[in-house]
C-alpha atoms as a PDB file:
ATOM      1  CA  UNK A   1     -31.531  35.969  -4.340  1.00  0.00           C
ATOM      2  CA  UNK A   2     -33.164  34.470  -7.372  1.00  0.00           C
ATOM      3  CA  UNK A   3     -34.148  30.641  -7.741  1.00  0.00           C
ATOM      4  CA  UNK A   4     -35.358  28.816 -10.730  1.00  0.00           C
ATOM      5  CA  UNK A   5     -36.988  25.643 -10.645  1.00  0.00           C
ATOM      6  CA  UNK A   6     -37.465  23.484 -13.234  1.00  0.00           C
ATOM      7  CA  UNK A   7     -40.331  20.701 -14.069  1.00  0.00           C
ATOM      8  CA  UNK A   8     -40.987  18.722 -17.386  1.00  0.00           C
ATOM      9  CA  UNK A   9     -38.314  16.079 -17.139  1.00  0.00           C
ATOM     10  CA  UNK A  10     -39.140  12.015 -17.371  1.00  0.00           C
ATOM     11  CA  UNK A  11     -39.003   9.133 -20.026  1.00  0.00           C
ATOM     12  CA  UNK A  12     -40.170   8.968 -23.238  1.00  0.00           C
ATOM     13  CA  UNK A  13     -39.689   7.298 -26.073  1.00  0.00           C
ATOM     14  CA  UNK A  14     -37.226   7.558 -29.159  1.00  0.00           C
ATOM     15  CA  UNK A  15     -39.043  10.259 -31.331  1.00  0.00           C
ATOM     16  CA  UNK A  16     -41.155  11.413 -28.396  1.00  0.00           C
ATOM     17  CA  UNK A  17     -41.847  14.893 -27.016  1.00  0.00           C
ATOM     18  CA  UNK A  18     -41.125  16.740 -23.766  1.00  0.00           C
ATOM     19  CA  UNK A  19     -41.946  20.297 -22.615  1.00  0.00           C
ATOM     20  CA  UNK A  20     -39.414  22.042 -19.968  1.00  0.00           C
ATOM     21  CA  UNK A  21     -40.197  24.865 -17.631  1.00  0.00           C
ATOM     22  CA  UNK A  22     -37.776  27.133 -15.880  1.00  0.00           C
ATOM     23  CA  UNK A  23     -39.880  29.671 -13.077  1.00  0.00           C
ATOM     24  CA  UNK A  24     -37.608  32.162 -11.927  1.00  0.00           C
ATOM     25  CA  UNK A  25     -38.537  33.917  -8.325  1.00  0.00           C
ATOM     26  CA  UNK A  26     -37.327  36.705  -6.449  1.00  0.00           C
ATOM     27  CA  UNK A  27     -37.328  40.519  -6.603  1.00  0.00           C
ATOM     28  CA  UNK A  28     -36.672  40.463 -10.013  1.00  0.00           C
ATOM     29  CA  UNK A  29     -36.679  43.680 -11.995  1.00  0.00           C
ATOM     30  CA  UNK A  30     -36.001  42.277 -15.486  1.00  0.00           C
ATOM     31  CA  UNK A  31     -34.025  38.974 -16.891  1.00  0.00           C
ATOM     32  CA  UNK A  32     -31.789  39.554 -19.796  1.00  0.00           C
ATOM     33  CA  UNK A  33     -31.130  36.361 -21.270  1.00  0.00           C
ATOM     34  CA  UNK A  34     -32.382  32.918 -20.573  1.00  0.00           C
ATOM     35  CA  UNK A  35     -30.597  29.317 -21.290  1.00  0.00           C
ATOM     36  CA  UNK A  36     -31.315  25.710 -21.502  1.00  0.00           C
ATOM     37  CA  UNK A  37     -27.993  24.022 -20.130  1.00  0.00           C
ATOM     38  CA  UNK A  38     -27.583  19.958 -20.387  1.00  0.00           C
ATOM     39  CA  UNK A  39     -25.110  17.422 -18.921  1.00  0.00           C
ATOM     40  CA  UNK A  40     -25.030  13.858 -19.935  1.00  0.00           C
ATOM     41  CA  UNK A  41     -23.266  11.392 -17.661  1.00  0.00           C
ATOM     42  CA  UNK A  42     -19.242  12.112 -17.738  1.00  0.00           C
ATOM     43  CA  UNK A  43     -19.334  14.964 -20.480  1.00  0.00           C
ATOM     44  CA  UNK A  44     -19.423  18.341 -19.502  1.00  0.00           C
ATOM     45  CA  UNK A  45     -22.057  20.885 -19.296  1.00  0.00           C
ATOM     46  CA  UNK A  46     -23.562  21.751 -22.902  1.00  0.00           C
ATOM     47  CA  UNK A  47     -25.005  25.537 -23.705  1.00  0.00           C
ATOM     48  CA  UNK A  48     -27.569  24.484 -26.176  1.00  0.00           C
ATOM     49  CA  UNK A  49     -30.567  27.037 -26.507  1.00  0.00           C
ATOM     50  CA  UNK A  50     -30.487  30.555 -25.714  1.00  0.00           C
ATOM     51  CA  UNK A  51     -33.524  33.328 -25.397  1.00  0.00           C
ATOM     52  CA  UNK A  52     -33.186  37.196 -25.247  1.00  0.00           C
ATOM     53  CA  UNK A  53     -35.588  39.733 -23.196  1.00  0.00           C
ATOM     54  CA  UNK A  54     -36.901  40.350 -26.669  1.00  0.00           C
ATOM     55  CA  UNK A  55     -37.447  37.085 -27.800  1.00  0.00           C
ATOM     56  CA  UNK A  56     -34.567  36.239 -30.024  1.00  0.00           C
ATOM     57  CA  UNK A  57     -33.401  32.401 -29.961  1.00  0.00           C
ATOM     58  CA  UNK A  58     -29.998  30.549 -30.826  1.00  0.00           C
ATOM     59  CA  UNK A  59     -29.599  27.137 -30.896  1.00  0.00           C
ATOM     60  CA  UNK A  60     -26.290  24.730 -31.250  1.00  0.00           C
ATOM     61  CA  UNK A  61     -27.123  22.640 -34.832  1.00  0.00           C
ATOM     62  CA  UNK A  62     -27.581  19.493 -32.632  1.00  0.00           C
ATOM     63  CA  UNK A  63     -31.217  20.590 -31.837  1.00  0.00           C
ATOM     64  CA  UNK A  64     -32.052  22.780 -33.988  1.00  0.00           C
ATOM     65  CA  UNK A  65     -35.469  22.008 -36.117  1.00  0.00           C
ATOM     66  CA  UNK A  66     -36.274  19.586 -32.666  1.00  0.00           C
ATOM     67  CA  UNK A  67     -36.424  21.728 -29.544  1.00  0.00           C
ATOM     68  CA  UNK A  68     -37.780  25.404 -29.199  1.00  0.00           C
ATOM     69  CA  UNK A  69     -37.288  27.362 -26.443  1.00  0.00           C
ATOM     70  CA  UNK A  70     -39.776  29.992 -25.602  1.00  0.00           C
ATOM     71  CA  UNK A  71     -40.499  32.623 -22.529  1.00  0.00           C
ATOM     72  CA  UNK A  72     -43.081  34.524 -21.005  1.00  0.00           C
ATOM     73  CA  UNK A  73     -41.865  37.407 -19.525  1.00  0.00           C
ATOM     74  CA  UNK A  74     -45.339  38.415 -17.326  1.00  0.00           C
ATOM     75  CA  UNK A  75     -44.291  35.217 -15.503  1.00  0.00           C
ATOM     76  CA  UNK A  76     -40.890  34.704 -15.313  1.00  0.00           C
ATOM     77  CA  UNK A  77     -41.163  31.456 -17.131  1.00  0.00           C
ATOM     78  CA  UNK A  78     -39.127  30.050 -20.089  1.00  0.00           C
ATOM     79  CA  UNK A  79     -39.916  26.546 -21.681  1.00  0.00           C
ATOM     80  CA  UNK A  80     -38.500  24.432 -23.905  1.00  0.00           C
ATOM     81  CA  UNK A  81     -40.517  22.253 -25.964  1.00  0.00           C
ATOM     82  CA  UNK A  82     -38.505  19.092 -27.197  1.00  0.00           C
ATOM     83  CA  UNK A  83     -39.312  17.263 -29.891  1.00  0.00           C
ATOM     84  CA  UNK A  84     -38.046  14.268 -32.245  1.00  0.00           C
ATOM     85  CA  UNK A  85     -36.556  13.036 -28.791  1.00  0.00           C
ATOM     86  CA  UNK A  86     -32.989  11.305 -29.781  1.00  0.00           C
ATOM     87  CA  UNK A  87     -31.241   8.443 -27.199  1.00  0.00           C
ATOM     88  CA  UNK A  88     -28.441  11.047 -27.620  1.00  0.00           C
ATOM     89  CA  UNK A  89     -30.865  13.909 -25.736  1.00  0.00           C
ATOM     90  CA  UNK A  90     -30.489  12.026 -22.450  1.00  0.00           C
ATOM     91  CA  UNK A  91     -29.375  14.187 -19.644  1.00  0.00           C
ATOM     92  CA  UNK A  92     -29.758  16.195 -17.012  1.00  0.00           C
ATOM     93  CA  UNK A  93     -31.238  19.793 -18.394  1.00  0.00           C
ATOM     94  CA  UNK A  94     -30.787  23.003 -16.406  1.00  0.00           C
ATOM     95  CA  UNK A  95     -31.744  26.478 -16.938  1.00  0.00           C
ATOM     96  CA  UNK A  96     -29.821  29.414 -16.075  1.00  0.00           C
ATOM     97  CA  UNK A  97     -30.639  33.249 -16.128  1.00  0.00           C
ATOM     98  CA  UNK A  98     -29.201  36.426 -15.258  1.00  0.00           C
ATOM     99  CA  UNK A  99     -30.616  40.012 -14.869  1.00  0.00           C
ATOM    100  CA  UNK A 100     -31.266  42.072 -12.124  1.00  0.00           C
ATOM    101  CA  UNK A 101     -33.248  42.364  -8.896  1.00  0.00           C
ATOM    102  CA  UNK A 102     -33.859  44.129  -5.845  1.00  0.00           C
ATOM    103  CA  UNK A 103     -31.081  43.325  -2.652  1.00  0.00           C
ATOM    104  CA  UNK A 104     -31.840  45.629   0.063  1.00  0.00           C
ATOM    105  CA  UNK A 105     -33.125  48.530  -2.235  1.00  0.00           C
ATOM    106  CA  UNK A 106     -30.260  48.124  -4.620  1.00  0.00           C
ATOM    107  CA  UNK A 107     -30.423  47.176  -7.966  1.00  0.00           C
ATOM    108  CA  UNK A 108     -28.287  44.474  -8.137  1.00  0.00           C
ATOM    109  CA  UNK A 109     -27.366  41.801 -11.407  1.00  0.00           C
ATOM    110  CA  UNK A 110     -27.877  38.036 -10.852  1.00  0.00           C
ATOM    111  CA  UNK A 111     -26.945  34.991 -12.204  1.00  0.00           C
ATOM    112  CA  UNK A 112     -28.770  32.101 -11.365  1.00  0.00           C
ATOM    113  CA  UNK A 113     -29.236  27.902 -11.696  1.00  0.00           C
ATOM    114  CA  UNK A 114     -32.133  25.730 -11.346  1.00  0.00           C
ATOM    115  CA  UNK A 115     -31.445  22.233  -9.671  1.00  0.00           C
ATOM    116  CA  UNK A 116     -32.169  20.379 -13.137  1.00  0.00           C
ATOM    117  CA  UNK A 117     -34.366  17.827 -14.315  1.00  0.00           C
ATOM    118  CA  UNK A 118     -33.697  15.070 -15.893  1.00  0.00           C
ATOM    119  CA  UNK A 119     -34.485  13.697 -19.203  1.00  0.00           C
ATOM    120  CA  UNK A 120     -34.488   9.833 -20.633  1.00  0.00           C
ATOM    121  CA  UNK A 121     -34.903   8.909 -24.276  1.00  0.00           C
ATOM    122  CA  UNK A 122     -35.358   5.020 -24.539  1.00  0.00           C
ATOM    123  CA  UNK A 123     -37.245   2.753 -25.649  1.00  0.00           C
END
């Protein structure tokens, strides 16, 4: 199995900043792509920034400029730094991975959720 766990989440102001981590664990042999998930309170689940093994980034025009999302590959880490913090940004964030890793000597793919963490803009 692989688990991520997230940290970074809390209040903050309109126009604040937050920075998100995502730790994945495990026998990992590599992790393809890497994503910063959200859910706000009766809306569903929003794909909203996206980072490649090799580094390349996508993000839905609602965040773009604001957040960056960034990973470290010698640690199994992604963050997302979050700026310009909106009311609207308020949610629960989760990452989500998927790659491969060791399962009794097999190579075996993954896909994988952290528990989330939430985040507050008000004032």
């Amino acid at each position: 199995q692989v688990q991520l766990v997230e940290s970074g989440g809390g209040l903050v102001q309109p126009g604040g900043s937050l920075r998100l981590s995502c730790t994945a664990s495990g026998r990992i042999s590599g992790i393809a792509s890497m994503n910063w998930y959200r859910q706000a309170p009766g809306q569903q689940r929003e794909l909203f920034a996206t980072i490649t093994s090799g580094g390349d980034t996508v993000y839905v025009d609602s965040v773009k400029g604001r957040f960056t999302i960034s990973r470290d590959n010698t640690k199994n880490t992604m963050y997302l730094q979050m700026n310009s913090l909106k009311p609207e940004d308020t949610a629960t964030y989760y990452c989500g991975a998927n790659g491969k890793y060791w399962r009794g000597g097999v190579l075996t793919d993954f896909e994988s959720w952290g528990q989330g963490t939430q985040v507050t803009v008000s004032s």
